[in-house]
Protein backbone atom coordinates (compact mmCIF):
# COMPACT_ATOMS: atom_id res chain seq x y z
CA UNK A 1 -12.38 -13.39 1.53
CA UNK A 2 -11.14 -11.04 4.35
CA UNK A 3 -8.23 -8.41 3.49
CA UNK A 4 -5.61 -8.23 6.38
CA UNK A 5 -5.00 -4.21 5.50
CA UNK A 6 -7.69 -1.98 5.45
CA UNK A 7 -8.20 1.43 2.98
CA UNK A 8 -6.58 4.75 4.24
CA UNK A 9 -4.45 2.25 6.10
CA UNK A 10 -0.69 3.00 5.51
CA UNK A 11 1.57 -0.06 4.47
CA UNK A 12 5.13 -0.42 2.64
CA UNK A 13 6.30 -2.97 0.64
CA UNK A 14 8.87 -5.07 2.27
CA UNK A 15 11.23 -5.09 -0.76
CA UNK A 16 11.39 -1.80 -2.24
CA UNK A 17 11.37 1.67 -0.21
CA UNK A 18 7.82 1.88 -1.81
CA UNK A 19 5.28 3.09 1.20
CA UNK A 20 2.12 4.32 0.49
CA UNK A 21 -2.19 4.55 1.91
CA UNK A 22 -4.43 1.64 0.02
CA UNK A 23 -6.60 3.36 -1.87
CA UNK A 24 -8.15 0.36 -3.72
CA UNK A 25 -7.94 -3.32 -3.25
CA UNK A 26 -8.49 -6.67 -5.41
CA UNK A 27 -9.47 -10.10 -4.77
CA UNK A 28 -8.80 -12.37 -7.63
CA UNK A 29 -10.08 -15.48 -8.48
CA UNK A 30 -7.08 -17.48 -7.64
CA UNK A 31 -7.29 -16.22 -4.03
CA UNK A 32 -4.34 -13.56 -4.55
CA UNK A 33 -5.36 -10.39 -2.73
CA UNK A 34 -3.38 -6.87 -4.11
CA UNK A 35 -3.52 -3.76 -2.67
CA UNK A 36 -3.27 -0.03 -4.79
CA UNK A 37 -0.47 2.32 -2.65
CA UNK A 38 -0.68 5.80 -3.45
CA UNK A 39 2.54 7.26 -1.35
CA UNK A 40 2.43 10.49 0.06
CA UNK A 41 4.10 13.52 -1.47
CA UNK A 42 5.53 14.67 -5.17
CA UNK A 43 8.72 14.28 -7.47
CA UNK A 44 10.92 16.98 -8.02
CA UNK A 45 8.82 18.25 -10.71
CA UNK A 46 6.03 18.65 -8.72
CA UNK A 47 3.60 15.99 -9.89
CA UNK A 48 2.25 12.66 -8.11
CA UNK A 49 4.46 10.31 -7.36
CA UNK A 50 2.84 6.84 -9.35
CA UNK A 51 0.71 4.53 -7.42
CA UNK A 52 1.38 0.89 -7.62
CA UNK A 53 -0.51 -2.43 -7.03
CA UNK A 54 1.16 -5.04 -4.50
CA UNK A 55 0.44 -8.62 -3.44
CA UNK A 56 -0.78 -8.49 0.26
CA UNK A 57 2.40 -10.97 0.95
CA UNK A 58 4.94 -8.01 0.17
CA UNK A 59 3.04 -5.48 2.96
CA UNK A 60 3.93 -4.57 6.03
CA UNK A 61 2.28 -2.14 8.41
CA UNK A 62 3.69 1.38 8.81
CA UNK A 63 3.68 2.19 12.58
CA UNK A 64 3.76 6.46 13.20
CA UNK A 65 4.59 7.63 16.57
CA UNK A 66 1.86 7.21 19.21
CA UNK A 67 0.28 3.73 17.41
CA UNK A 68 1.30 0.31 18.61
């Protein structure tokens, strides 16, 4: 199976605020493809904010200034 986002790509999740680069991706047996976000930055406490698997349906790309 092909994955539509590739890792170190940057993607969000189109129902939460949640954006984040793929660090690790799945492909399951049913055909269901999820992708691992790990989002940039720390809480107020200074640790890691948590990473979080998504269903490639839920992801969008993230365009930055200067990419189409």
């Amino acid at each position: 199976m092909i994955f539509k986002y590739d890792l170190k790509q940057t993607v969000k999740d189109t129902l939460t605020p949640y954006e984040g680069v793929i660090v690790a991706r799945t492909d399951y047996l049913d055909g269901e493809k999820r992708y691992l976000l790990q989002p940039n930055g720390c809480t107020d406490s200074g640790t890691p904010i948590e990473s979080y698997w998504f269903t490639e349906k839920r992801l969008t790309t993230v365009t930055t200034k200067g990419t189409p």
